[in-house]
Protein backbone atom coordinates (compact mmCIF):
# COMPACT_ATOMS: atom_id res chain seq x y z
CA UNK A 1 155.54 128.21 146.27
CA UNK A 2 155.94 124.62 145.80
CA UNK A 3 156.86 122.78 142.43
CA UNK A 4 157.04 119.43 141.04
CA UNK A 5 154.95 117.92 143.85
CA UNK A 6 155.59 114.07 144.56
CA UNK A 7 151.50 113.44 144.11
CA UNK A 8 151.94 114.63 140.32
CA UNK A 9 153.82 112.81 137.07
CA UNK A 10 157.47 113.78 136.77
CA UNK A 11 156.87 114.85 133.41
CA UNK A 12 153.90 117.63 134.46
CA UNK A 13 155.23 121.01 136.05
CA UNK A 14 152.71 122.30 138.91
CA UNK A 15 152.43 125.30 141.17
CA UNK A 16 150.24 126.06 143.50
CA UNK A 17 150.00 129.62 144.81
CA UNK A 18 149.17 130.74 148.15
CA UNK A 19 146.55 133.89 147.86
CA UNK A 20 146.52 136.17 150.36
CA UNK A 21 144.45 136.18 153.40
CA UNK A 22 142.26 138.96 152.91
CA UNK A 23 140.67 139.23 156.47
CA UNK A 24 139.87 135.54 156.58
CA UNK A 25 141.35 133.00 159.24
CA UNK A 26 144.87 132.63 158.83
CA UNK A 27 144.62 128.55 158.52
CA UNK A 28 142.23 128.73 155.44
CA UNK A 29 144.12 128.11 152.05
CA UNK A 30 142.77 128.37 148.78
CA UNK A 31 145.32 126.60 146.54
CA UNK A 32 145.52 127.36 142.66
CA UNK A 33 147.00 124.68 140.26
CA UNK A 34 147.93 125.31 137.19
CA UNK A 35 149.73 121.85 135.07
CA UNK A 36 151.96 122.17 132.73
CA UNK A 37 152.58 119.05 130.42
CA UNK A 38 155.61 118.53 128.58
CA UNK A 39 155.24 116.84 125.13
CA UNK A 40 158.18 115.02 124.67
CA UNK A 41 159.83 115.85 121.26
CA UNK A 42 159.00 113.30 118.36
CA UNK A 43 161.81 110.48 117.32
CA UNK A 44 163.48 111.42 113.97
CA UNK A 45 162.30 109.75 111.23
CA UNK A 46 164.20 109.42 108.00
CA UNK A 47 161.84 110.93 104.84
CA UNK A 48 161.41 107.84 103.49
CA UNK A 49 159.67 107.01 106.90
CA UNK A 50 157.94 109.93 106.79
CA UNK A 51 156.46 109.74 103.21
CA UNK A 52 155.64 106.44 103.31
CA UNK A 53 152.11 105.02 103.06
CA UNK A 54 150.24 104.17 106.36
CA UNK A 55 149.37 101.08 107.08
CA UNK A 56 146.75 101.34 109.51
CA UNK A 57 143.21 102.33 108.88
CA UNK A 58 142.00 99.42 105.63
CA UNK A 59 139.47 97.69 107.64
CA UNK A 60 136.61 96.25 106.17
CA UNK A 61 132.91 98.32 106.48
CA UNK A 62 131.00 95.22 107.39
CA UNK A 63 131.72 94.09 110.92
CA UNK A 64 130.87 90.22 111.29
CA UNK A 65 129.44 88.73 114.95
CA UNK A 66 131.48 86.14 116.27
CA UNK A 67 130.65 82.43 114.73
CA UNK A 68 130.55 80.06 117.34
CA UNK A 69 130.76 77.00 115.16
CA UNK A 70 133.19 74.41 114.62
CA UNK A 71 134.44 73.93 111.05
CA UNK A 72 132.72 76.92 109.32
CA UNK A 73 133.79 77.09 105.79
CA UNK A 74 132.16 79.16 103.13
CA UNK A 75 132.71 76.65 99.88
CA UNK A 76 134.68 78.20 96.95
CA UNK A 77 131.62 76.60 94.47
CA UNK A 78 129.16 78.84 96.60
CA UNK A 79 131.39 81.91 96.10
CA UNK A 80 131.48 81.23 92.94
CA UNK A 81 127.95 81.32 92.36
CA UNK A 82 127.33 84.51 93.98
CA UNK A 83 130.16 85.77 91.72
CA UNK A 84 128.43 84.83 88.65
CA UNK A 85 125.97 87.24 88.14
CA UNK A 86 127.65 90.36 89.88
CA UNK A 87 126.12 94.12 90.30
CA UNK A 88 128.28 96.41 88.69
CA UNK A 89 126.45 99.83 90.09
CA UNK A 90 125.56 101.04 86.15
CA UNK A 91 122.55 103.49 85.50
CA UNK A 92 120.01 101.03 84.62
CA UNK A 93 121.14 97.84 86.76
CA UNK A 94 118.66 97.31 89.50
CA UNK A 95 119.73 96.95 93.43
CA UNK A 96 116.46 95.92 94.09
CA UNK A 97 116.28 92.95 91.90
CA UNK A 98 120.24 92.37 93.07
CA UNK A 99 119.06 92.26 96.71
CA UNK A 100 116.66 89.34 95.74
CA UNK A 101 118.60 87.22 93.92
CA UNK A 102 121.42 87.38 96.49
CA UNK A 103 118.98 86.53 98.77
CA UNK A 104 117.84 83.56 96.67
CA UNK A 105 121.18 81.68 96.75
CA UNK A 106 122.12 82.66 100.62
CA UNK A 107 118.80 81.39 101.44
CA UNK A 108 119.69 77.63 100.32
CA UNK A 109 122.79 77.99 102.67
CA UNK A 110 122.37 76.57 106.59
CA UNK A 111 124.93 75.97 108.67
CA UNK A 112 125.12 75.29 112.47
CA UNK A 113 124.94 77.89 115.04
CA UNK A 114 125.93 80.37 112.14
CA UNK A 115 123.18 83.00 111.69
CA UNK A 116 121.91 83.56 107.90
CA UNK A 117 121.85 87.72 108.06
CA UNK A 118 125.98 86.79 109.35
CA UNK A 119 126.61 84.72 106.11
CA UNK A 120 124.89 87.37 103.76
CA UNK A 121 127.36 90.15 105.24
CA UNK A 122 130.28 87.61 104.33
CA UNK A 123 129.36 87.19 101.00
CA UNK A 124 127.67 90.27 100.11
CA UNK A 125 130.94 91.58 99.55
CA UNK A 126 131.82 88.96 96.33
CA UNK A 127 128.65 89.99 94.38
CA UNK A 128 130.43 93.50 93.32
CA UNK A 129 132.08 94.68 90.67
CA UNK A 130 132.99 98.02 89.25
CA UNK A 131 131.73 101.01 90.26
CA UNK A 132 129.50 99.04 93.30
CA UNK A 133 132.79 97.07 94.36
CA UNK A 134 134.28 100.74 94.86
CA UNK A 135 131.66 102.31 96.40
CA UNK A 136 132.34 99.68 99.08
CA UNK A 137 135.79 100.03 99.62
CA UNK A 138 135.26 103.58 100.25
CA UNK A 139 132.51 102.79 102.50
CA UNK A 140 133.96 103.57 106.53
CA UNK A 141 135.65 101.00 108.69
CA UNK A 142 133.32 99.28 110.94
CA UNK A 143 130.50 101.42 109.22
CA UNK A 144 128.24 98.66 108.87
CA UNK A 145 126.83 96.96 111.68
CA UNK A 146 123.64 95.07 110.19
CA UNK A 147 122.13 93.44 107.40
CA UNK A 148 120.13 96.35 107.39
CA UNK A 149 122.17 98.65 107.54
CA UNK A 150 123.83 97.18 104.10
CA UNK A 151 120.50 96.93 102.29
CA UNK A 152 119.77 100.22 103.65
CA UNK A 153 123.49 102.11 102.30
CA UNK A 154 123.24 99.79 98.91
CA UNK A 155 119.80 100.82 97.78
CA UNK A 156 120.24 104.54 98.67
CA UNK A 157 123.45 104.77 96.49
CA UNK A 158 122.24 103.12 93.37
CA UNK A 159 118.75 104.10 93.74
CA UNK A 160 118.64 107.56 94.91
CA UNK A 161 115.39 109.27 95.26
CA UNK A 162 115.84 111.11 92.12
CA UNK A 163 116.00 107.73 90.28
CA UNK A 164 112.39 107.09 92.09
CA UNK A 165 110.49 110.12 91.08
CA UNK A 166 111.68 109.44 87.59
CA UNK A 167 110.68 105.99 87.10
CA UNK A 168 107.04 106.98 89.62
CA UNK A 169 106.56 109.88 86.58
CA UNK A 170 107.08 106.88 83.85
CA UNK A 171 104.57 104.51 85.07
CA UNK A 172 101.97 107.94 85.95
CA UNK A 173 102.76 109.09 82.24
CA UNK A 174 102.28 105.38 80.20
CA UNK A 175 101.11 105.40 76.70
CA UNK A 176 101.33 102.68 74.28
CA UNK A 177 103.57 103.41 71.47
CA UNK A 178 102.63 103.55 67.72
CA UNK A 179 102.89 99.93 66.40
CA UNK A 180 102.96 98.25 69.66
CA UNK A 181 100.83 95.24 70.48
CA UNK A 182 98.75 94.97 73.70
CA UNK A 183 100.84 92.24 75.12
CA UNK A 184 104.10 94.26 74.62
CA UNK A 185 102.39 97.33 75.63
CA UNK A 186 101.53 95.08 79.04
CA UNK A 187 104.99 93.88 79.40
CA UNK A 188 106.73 96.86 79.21
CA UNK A 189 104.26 98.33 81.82
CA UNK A 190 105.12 95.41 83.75
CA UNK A 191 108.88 96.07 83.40
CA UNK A 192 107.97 99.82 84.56
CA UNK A 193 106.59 98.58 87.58
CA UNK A 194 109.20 95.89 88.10
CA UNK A 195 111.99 98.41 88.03
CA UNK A 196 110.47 100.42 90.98
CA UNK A 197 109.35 98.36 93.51
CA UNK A 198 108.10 100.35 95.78
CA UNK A 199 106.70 102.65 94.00
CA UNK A 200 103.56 102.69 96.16
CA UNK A 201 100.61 102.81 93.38
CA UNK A 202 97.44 100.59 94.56
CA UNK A 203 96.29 97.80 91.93
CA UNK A 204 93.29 100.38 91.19
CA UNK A 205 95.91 103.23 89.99
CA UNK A 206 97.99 100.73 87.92
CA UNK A 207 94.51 99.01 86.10
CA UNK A 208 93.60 102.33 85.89
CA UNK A 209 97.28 104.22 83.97
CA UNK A 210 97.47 100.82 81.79
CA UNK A 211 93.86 101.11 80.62
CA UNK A 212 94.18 105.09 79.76
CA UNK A 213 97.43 104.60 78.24
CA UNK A 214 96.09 102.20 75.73
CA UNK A 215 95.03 103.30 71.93
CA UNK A 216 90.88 103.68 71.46
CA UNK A 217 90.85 100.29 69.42
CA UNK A 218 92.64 98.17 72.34
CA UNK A 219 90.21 99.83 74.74
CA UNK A 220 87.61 98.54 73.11
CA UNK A 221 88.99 95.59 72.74
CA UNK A 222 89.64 95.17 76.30
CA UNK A 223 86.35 96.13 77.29
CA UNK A 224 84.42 93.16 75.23
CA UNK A 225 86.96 90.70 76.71
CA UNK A 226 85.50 92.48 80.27
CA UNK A 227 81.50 91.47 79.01
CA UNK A 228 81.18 95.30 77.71
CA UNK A 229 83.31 97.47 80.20
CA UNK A 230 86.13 97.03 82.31
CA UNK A 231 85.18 99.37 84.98
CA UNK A 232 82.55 96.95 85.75
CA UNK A 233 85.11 94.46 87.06
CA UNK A 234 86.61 94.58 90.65
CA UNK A 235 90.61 95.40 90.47
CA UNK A 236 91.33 91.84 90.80
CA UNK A 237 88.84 90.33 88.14
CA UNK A 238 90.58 93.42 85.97
């Protein structure tokens, strides 16, 4: 038996143990190791070093490509803007319609050898506030790889699919109210369909909800401003 063997790390123990020969040639060996590490013992730390707060580990979600520009600056005023009109993450604001307008002011922006999906992940970050703004500082280090991947995490946390069957089962269930006109019985149909965008009901299903949600007397009317009945209109001319 032979231990602490030259071809191993001082700090590992290892033995290797000769079996028997049990009626094979003498010169065949059939070595066993076994490797034993030894952890050295941690430095002492004083409590206070102990109990204090790490400081690794506060990365930022979004991970941004490389720029290969010279004198890339994103301009306070353009911050600003972005900052102006900020998605707080409340029950009835929109990601959707947050997504678009973001996408509205980042479009304006070009800038050398600097991708445009690279400058939305820079900014995105600015157009939080409250509950969003903390939903993305809890969001995983390097968790976030894409533009897509943002749009993708954003919408599914402020627009979960229980918020889309709910809205889906308010357009499917329209009905004008008592006292409301035919233009704000339209716009808030509008709004309904607005608030879901992808609610996936053809132009035939929404003619179809808005016209059967109407009172008798702005059915009629609607059908003489059609030349006698609406159904007798393609879904566009309706």
């Amino acid at each position: 038996m032979r231990t602490r063997n030259s071809n191993f790390p001082n700090n590992s123990n290892v033995t290797i143990l000769r079996r028997r020969n049990r009626g094979r040639a003498p010169n065949i060996v059939e070595p066993e190791l076994r490797t034993i590490v030894e952890v050295a013992p941690m430095a002492e730390r004083t409590m206070e070093e102990l109990l204090r707060a790490p400081t690794e580990g506060y990365g930022e979600a979004i991970v941004l490509s490389e720029i290969n520009a010279d004198h890339f600056e994103i301009k306070t005023n353009l911050l600003q803007l972005v900052q102006a009109n900020p998605f707080h993450g409340r029950e009835n604001d929109n990601p959707h319609a947050h997504i678009n307008s973001f996408k509205r002011i980042t479009s304006t922006l070009r800038f050398r050898n600097v991708p445009n999906d690279v400058i939305e992940l820079m900014m995105f970050p600015y157009s939080l506030e409250g509950a969003a703004k903390t939903w993305y500082q809890k969001e995983p280090q390097n968790s976030i790889l894409t533009w897509e991947d943002l749009v993708t995490k954003f919408v599914n946390q402020f627009f979960p699919p229980s918020k889309t069957t709910h809205l889906k089962n308010e357009i499917s269930r329209f009905t004008q109210k008592f006292e409301e006109t035919f233009s704000e019985a339209w716009e808030r149909f509008k709004e309904l369909l607005s608030a879901c965008p992808h609610h996936g009901f053809t132009e035939l299903t929404q003619v179809d909800t808005f016209y059967n949600g109407l009172n008798e007397n702005e059915q009629d009317s609607l059908n003489a401003a059609a030349g006698g009945n609406l159904l007798s209109k393609t879904t566009r001319e309706a």
